[in-house]
N, C-alpha and C. Protein backbone atom coordinates (compact mmCIF):
# COMPACT_ATOMS: atom_id res chain seq x y z
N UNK A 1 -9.32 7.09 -17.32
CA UNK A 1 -7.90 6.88 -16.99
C UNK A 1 -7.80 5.88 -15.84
N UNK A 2 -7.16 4.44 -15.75
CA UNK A 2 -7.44 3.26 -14.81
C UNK A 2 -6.30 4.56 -14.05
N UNK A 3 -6.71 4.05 -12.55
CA UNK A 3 -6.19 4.91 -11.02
C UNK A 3 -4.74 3.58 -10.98
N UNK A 4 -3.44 4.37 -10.50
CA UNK A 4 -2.59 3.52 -10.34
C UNK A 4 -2.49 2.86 -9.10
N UNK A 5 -1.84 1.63 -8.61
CA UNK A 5 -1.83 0.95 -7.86
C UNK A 5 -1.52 1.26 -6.28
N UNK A 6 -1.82 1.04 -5.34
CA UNK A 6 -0.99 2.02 -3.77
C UNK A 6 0.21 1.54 -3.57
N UNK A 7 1.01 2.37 -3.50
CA UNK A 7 2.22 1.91 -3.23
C UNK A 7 2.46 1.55 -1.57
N UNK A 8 2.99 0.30 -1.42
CA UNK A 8 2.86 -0.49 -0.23
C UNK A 8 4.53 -0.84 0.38
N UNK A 9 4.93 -0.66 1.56
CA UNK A 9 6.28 -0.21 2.40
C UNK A 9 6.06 -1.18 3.67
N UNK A 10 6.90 -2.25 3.94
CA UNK A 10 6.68 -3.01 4.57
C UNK A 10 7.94 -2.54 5.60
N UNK A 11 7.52 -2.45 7.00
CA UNK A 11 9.05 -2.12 7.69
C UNK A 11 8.77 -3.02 8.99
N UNK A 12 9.76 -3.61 9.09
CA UNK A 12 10.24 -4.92 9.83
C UNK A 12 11.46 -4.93 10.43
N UNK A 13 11.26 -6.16 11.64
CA UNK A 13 12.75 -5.68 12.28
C UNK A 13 12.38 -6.20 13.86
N UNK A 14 13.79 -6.75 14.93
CA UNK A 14 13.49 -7.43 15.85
C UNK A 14 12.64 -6.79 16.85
N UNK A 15 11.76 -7.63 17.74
CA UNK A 15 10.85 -7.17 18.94
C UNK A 15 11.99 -6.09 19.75
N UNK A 16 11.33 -4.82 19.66
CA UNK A 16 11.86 -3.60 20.09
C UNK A 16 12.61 -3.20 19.17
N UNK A 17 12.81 -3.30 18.13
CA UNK A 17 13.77 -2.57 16.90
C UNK A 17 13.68 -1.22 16.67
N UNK A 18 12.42 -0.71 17.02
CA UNK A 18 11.93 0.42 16.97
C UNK A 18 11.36 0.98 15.80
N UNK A 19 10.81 -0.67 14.86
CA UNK A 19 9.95 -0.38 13.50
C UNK A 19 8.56 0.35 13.69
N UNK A 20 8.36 0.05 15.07
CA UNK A 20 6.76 1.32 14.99
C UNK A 20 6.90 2.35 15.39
N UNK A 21 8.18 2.83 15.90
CA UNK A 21 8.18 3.91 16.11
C UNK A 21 8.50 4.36 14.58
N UNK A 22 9.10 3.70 13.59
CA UNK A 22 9.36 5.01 12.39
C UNK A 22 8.05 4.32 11.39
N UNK A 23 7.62 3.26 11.90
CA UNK A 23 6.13 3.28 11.43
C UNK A 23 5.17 4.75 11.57
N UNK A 24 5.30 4.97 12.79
CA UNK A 24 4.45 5.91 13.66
C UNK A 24 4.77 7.55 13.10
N UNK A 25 6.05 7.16 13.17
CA UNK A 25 6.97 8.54 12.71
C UNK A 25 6.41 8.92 11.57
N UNK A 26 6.25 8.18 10.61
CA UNK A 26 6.32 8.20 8.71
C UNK A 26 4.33 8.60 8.83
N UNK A 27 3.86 7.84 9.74
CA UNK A 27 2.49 8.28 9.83
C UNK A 27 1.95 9.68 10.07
N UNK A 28 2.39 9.88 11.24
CA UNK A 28 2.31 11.39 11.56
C UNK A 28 2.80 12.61 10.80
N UNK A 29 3.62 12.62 9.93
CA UNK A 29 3.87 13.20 8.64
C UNK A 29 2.72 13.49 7.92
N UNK A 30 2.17 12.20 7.79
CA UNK A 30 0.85 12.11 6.67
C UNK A 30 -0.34 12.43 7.52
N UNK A 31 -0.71 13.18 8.85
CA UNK A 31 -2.12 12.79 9.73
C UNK A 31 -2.78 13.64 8.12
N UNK A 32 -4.34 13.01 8.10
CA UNK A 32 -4.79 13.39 7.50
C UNK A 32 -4.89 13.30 6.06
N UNK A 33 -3.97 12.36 5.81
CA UNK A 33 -3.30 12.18 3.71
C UNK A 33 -4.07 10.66 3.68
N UNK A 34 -3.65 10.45 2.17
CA UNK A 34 -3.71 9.11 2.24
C UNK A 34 -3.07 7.70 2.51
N UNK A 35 -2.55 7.61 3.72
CA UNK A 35 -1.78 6.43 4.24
C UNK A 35 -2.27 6.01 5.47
N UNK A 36 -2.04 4.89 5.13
CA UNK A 36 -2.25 3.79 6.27
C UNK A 36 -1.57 3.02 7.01
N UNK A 37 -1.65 2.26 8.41
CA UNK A 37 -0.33 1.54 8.71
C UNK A 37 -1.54 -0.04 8.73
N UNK A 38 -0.74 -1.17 8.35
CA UNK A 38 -1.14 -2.31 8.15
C UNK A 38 -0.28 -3.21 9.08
N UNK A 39 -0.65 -3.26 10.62
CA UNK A 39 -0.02 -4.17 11.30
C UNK A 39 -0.03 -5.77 11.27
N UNK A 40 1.02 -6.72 11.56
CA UNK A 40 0.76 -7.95 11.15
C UNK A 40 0.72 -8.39 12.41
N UNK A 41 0.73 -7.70 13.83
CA UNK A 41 0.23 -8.03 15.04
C UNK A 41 -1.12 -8.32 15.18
N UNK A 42 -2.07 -7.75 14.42
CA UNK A 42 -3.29 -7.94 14.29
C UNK A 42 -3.67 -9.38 13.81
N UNK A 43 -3.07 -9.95 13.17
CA UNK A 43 -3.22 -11.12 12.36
C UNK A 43 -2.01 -12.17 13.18
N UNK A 44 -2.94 -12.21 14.13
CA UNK A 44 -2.17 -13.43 14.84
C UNK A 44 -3.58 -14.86 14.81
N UNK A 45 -3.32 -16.00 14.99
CA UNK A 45 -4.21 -16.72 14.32
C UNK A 45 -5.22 -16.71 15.39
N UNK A 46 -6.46 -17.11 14.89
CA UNK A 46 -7.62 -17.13 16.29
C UNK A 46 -7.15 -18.67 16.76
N UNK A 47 -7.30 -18.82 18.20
CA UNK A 47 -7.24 -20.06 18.67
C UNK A 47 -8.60 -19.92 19.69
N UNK A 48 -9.57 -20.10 19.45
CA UNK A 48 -10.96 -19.76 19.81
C UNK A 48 -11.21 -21.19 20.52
N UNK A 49 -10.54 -22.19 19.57
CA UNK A 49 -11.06 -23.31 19.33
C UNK A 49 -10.34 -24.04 20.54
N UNK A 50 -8.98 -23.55 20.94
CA UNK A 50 -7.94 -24.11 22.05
C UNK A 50 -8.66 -23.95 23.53
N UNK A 51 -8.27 -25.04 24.65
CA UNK A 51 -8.21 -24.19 25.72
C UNK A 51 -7.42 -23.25 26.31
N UNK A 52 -7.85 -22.25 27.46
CA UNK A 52 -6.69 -21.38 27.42
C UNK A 52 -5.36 -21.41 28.06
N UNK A 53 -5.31 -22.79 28.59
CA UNK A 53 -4.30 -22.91 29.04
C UNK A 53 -3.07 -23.65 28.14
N UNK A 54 -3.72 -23.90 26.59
CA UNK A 54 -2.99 -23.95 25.56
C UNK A 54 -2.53 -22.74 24.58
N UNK A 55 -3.77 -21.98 25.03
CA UNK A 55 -3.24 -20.75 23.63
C UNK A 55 -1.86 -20.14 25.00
N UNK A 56 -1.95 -20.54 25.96
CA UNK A 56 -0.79 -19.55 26.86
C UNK A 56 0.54 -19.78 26.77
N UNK A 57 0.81 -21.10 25.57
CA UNK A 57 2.22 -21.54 25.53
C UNK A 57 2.05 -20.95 23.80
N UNK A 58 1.29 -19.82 22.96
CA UNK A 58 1.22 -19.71 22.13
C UNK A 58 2.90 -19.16 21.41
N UNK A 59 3.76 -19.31 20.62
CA UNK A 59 5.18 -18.97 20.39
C UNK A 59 4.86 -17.47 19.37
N UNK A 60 4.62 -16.32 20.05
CA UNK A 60 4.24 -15.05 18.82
C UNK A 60 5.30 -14.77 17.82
N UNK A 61 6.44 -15.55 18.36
CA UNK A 61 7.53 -15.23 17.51
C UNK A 61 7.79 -15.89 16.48
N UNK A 62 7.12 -17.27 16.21
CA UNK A 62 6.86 -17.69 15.15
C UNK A 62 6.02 -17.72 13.95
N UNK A 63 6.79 -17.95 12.95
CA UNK A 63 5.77 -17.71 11.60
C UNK A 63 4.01 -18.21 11.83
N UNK A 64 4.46 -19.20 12.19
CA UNK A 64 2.79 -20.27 12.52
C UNK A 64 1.92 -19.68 13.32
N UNK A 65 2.40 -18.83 14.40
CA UNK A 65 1.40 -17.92 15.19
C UNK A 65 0.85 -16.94 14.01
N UNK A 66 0.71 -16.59 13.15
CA UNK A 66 0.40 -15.99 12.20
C UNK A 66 -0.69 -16.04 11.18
N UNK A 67 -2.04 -15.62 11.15
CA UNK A 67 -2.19 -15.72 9.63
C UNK A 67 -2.20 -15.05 8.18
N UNK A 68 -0.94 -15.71 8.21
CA UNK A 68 -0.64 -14.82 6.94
C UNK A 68 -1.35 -15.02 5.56
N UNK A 69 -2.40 -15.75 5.33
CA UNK A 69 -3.09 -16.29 4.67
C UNK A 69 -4.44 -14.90 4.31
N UNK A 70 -4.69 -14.87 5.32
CA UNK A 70 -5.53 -13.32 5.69
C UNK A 70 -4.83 -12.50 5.84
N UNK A 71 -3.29 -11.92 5.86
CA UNK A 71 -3.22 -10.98 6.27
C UNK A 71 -2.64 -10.59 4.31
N UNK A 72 -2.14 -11.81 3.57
CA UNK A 72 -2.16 -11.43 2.18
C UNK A 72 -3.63 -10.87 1.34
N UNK A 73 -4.26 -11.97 1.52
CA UNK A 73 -5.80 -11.62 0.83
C UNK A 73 -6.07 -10.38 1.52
N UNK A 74 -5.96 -9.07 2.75
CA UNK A 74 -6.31 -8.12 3.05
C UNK A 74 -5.42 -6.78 2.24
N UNK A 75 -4.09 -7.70 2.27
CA UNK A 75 -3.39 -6.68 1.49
C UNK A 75 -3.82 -6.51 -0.16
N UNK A 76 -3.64 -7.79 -0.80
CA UNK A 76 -4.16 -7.78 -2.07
C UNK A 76 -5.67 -6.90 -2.40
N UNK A 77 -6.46 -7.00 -1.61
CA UNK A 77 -7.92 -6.35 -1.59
C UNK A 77 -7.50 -4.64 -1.62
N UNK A 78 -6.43 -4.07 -0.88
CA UNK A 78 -6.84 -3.02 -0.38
C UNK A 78 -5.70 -2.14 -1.92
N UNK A 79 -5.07 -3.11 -1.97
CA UNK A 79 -4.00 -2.73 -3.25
C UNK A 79 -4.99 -2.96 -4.54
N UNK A 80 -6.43 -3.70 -4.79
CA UNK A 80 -7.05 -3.56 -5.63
C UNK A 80 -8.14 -2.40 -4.98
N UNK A 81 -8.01 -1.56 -4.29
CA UNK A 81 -8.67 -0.56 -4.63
C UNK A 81 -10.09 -0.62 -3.15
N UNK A 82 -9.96 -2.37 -2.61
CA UNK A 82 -11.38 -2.21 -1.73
C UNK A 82 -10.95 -2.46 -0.44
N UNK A 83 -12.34 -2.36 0.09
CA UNK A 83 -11.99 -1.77 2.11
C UNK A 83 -11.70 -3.21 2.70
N UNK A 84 -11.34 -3.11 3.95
CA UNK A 84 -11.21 -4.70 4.42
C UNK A 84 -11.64 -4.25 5.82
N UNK A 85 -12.32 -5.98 6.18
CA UNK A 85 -12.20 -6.00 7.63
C UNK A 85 -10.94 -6.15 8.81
N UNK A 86 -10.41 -5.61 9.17
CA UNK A 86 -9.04 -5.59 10.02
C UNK A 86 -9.26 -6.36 11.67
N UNK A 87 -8.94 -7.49 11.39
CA UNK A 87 -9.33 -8.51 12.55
C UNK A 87 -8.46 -7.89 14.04
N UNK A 88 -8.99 -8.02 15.04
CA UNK A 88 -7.93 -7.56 16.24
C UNK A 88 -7.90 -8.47 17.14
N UNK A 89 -7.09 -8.36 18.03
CA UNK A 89 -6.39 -9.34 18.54
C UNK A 89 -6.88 -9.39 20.31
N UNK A 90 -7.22 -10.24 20.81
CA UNK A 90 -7.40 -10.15 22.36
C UNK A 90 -6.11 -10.46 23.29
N UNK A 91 -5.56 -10.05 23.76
CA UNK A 91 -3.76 -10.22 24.16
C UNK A 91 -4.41 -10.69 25.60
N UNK A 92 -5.17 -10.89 26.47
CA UNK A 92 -6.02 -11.16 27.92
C UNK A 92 -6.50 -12.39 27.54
N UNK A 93 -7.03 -12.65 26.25
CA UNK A 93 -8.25 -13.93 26.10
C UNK A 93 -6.81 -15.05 25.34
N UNK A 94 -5.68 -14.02 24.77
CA UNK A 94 -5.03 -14.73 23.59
C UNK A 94 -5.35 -15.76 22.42
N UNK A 95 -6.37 -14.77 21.66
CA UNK A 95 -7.33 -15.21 20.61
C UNK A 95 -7.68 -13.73 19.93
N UNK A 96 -8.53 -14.15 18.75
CA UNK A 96 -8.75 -13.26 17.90
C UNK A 96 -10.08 -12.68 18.72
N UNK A 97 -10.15 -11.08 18.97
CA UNK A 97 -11.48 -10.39 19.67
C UNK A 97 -12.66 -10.77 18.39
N UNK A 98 -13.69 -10.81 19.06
CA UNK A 98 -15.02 -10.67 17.83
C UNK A 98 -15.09 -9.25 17.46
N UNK A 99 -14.33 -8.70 17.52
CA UNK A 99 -14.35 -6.69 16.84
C UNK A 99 -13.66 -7.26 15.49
N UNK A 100 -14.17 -6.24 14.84
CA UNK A 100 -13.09 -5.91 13.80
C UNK A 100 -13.15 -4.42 13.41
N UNK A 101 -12.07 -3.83 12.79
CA UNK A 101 -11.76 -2.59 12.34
C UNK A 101 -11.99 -2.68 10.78
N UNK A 102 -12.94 -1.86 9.88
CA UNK A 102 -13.24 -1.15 8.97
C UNK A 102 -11.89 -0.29 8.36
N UNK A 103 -11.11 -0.70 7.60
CA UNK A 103 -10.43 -0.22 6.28
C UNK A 103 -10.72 0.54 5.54
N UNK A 104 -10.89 1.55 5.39
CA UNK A 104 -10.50 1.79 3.64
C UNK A 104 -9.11 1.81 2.99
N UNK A 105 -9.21 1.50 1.84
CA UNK A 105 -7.86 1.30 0.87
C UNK A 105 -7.44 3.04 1.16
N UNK A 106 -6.08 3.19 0.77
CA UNK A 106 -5.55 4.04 1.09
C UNK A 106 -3.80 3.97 0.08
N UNK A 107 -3.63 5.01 -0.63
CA UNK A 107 -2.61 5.58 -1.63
C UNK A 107 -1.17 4.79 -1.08
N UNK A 108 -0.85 5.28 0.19
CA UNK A 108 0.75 4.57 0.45
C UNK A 108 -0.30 3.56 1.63
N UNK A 109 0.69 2.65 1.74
CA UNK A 109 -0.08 1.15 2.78
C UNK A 109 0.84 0.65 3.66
N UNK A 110 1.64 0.83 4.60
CA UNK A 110 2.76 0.82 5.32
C UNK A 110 1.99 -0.37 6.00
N UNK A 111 3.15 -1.61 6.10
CA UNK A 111 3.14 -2.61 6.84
C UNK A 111 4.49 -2.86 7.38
N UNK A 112 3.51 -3.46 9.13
CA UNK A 112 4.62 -3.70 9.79
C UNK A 112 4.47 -4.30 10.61
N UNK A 113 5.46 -5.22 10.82
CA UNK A 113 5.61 -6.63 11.88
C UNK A 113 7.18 -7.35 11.74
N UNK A 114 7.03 -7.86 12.73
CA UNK A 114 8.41 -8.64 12.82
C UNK A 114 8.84 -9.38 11.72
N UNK A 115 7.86 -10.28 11.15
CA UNK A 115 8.10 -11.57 10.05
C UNK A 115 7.52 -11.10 8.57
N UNK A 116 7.32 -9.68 8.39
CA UNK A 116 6.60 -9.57 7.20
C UNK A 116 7.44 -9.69 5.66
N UNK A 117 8.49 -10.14 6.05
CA UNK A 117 9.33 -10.31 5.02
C UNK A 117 9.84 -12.10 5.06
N UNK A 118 9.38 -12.73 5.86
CA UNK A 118 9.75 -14.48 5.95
C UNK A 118 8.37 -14.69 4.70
N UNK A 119 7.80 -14.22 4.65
CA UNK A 119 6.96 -15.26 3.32
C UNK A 119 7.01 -14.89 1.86
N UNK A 120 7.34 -15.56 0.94
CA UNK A 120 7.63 -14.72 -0.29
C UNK A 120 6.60 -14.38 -0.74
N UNK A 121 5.17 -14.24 -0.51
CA UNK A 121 4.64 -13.96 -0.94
C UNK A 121 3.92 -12.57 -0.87
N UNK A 122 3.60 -12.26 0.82
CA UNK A 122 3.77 -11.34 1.46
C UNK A 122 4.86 -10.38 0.88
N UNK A 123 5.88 -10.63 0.92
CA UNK A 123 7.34 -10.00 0.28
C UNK A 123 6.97 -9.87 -1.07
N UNK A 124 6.42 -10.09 -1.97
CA UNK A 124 6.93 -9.80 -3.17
C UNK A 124 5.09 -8.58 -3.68
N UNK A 125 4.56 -8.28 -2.33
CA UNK A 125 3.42 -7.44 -2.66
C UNK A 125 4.05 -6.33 -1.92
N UNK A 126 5.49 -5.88 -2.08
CA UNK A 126 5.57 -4.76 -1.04
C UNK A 126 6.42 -4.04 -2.31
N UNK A 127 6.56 -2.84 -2.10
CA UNK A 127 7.44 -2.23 -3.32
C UNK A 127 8.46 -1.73 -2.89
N UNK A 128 8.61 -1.45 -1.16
CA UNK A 128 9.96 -0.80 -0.71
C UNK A 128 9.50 -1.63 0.62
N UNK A 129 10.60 -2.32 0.87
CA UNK A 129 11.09 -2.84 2.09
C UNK A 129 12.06 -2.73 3.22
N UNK A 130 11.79 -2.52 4.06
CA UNK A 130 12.41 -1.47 5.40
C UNK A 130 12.57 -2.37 6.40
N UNK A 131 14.31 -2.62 6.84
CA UNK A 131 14.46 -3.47 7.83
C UNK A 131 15.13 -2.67 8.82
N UNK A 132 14.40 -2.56 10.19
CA UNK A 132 14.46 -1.49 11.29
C UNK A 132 15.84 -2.08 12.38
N UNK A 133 17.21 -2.02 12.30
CA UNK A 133 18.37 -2.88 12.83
C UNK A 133 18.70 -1.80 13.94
N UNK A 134 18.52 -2.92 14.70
CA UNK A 134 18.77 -2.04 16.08
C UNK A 134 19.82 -3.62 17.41
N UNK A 135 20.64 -2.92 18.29
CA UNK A 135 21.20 -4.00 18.53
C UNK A 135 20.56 -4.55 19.20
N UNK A 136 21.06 -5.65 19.82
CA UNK A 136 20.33 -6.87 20.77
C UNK A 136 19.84 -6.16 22.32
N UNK A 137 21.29 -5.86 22.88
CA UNK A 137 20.58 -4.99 23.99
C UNK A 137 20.33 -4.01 24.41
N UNK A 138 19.64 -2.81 23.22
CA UNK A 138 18.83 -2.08 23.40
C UNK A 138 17.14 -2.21 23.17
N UNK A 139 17.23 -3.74 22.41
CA UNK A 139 16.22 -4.52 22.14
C UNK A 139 15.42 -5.06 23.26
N UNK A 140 16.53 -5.67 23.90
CA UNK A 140 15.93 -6.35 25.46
C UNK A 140 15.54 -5.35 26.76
N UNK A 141 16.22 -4.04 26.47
CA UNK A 141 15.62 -3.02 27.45
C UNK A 141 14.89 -2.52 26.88
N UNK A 142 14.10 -2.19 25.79
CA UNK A 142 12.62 -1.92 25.45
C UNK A 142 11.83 -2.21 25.54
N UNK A 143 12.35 -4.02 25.41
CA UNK A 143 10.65 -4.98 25.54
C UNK A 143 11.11 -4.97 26.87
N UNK A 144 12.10 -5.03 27.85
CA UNK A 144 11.47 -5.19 28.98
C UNK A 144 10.57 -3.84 29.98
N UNK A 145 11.21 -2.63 29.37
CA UNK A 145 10.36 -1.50 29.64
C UNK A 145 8.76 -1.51 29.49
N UNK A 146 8.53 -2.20 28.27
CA UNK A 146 7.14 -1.91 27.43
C UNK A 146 6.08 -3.30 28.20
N UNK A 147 7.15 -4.63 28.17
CA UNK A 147 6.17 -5.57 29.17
C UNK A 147 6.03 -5.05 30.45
N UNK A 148 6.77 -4.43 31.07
CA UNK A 148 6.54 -4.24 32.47
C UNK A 148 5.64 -3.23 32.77
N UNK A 149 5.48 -1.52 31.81
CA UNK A 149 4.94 -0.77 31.78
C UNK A 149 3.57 -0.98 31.49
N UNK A 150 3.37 -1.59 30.20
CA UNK A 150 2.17 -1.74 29.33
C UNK A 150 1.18 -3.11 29.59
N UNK A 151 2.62 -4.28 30.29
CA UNK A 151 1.16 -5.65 29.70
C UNK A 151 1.31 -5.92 31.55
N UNK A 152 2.13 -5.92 32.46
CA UNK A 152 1.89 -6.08 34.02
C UNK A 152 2.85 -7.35 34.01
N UNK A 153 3.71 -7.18 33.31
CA UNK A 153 4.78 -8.23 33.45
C UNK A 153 6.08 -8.54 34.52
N UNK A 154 6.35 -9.27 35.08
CA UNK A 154 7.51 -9.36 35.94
C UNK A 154 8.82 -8.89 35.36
N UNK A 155 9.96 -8.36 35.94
CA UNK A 155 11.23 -8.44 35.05
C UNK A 155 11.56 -9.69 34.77
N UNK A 156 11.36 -10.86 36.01
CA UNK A 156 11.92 -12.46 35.93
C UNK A 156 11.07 -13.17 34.62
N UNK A 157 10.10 -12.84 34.04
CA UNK A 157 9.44 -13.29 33.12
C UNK A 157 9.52 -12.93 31.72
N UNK A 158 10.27 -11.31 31.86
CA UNK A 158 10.08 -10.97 30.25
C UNK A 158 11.43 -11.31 29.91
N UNK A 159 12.88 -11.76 31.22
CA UNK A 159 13.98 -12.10 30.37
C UNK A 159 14.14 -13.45 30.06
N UNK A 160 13.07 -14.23 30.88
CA UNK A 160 12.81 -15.74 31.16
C UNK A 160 12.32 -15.79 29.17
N UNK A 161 11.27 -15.71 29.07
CA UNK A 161 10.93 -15.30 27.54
C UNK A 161 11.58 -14.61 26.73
N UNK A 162 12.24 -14.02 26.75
CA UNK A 162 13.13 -13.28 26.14
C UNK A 162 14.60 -14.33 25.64
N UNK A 163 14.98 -15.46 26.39
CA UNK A 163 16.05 -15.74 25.93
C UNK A 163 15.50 -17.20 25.62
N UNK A 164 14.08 -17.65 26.26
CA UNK A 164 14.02 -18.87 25.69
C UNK A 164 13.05 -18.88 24.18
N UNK A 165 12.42 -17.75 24.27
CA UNK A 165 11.89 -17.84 22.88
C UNK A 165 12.03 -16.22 22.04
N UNK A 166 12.51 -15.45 22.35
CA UNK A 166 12.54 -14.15 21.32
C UNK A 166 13.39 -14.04 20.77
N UNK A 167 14.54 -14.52 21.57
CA UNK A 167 15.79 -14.40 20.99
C UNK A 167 16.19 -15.73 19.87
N UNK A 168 16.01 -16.82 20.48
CA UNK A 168 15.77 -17.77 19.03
C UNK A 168 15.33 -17.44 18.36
N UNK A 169 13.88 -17.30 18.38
CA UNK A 169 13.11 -16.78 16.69
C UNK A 169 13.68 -15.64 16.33
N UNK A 170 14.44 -14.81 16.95
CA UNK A 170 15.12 -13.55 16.24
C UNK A 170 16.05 -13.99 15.07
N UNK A 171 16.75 -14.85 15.93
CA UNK A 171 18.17 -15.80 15.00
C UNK A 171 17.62 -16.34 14.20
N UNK A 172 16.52 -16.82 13.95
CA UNK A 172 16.06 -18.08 13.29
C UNK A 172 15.03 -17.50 11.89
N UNK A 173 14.35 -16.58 12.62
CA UNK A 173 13.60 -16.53 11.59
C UNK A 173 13.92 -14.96 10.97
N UNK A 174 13.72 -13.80 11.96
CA UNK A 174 13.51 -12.66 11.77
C UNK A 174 15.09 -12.14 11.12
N UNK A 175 16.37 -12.13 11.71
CA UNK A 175 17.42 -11.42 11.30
C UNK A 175 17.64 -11.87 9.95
N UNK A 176 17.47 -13.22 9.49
CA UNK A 176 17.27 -13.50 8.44
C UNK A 176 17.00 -12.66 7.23
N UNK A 177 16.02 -12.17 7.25
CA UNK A 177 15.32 -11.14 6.65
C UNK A 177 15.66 -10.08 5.72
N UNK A 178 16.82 -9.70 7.05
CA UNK A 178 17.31 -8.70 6.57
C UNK A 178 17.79 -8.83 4.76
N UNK A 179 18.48 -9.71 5.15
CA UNK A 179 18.93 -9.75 3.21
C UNK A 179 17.70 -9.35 2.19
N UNK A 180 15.92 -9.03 2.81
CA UNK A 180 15.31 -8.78 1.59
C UNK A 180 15.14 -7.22 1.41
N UNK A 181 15.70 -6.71 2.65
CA UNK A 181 15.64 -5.13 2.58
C UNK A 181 15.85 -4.49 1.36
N UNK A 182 15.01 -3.47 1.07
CA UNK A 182 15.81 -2.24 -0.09
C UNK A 182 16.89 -1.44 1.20
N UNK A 183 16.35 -1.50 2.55
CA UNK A 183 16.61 -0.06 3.46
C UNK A 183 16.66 -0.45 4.19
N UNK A 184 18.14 -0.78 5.09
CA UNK A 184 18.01 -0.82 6.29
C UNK A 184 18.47 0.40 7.30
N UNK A 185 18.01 0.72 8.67
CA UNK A 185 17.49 1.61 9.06
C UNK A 185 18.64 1.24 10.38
N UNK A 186 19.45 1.77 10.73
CA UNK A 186 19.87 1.23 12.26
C UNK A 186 19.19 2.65 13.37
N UNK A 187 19.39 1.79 14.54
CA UNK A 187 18.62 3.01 15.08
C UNK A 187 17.12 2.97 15.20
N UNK A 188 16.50 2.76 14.92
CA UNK A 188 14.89 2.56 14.24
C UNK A 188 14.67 4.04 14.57
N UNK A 189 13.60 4.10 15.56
CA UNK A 189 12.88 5.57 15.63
C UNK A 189 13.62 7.30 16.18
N UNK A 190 15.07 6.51 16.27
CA UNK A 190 15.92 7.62 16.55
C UNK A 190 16.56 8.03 15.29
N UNK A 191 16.42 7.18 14.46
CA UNK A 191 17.02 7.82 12.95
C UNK A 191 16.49 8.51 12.30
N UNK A 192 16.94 10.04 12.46
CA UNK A 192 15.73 11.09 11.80
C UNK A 192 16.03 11.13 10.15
N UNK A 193 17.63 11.07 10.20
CA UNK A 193 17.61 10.97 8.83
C UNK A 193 16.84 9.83 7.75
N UNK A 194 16.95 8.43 8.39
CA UNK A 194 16.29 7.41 7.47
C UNK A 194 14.82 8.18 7.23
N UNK A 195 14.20 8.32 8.25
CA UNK A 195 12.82 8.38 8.48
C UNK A 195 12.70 9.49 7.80
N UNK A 196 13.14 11.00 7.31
CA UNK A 196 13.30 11.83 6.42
C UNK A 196 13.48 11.62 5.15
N UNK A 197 14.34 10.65 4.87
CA UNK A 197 13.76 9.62 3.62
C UNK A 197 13.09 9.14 3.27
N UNK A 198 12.11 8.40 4.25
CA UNK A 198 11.13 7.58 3.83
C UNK A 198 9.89 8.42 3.38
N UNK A 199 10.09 9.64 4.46
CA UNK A 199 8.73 10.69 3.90
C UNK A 199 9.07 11.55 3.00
N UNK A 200 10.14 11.35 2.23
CA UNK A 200 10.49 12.20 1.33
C UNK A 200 9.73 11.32 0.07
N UNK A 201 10.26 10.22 -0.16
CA UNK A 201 9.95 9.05 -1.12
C UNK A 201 8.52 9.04 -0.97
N UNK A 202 7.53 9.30 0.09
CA UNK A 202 6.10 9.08 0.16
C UNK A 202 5.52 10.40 -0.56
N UNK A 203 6.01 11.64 0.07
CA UNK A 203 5.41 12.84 -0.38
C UNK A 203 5.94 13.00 -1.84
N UNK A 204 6.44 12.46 -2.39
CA UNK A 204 7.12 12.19 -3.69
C UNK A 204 5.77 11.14 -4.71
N UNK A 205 5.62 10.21 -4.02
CA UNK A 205 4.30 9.49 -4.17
C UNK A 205 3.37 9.94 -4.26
N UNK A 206 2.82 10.56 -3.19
CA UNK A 206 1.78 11.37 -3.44
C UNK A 206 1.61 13.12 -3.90
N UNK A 207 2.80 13.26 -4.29
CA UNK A 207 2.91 14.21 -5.53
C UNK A 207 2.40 15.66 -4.35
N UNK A 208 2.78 15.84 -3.30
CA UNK A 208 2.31 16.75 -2.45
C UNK A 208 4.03 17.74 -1.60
């Protein structure tokens, strides 16, 4: 009897939308099942080759910081059934680390990143698509919570960045997007009801 295909859930949505939190949410449901989360933060391009005082004007908010080239061929592999290497990211060196993370394929395949719906190609390997809409400035007090808490950021720096490049590529590339949703989500990780959906539709999937 050929094994059917993993069903794959792409959820996307602006820097601080709160797509990993119902990433995270929809995960913890499953600890222990067969699902996975497939970040497209991981697959930011190596600039090994740059100096570093070039990869430091790197734009993350753009498509081109991206390789989405690898981050399709990882998806396609793991939706045919095999393991992948999961490249990680050095956010200190701003380049790809020489680690990588060990995959196995896995039944539901949850991906998530800001732009995972700008490439049609990417987009058309997902079977339910999840756009995480949350407003602008509850957006800008998250990332500035999370830079200041997590990466040692100034406040004068994360709104300095914040309006000269997050907020363009938000307009430009990411809100865009939205039109490829099956689901959009307002609220992101405070919406218990969406997120009660989504694990309804999974445990439905996996027949549990």
């Amino acid at each position: 009897m050929e094994s059917r295909c993993p069903i794959v859930i792409g959820v996307t949505g602006g820097s601080g939308s709160g797509k990993t939190s119902v990433s995270r949410s929809i995960l913890k449901q499953f600890e222990g099942l067969s699902v996975m989360l497939l970040e497209q933060d991981f697959y930011y391009k190596d600039q090994s080759h740059l100096p570093f005082e070039e990869r430091l004007k790197t734009n993350y908010d753009h498509p081109l910081a991206f390789d989405t080239p690898l981050l399709i061929n990882d998806l396609k592999k793991l939706i045919r059934g095999e393991s992948i290497e999961k490249p990680v990211y050095d956010y200190e060196r701003h380049t790809r680390s020489s680690e990588v993370i060990h995959q196995e394929p896995r039944d539901v395949i949850i991906v998530e990143g800001i732009l995972i719906l700008e490439n049609q190609e990417l987009r058309e390997l997902m079977d339910i698509k999840v756009y995480v809409d949350t407003d602008d400035d509850i957006r800008i007090i998250r990332r500035i919570q999370r830079d200041i808490s997590e990466r040692g950021r100034t406040l004068e720096s994360v709104i300095q960045q914040y309006l000269s490049v997050v907020k363009p590529m938000h307009e430009q590339f990411i809100e865009p997007t939205k039109k490829f949703a099956d689901v959009i989500v307002p609220e992101g990780g405070k919406n218990q009801v969406a997120i009660d959906l989504l694990t309804t539709k999974i445990r439905t999937i996996l027949n549990i």
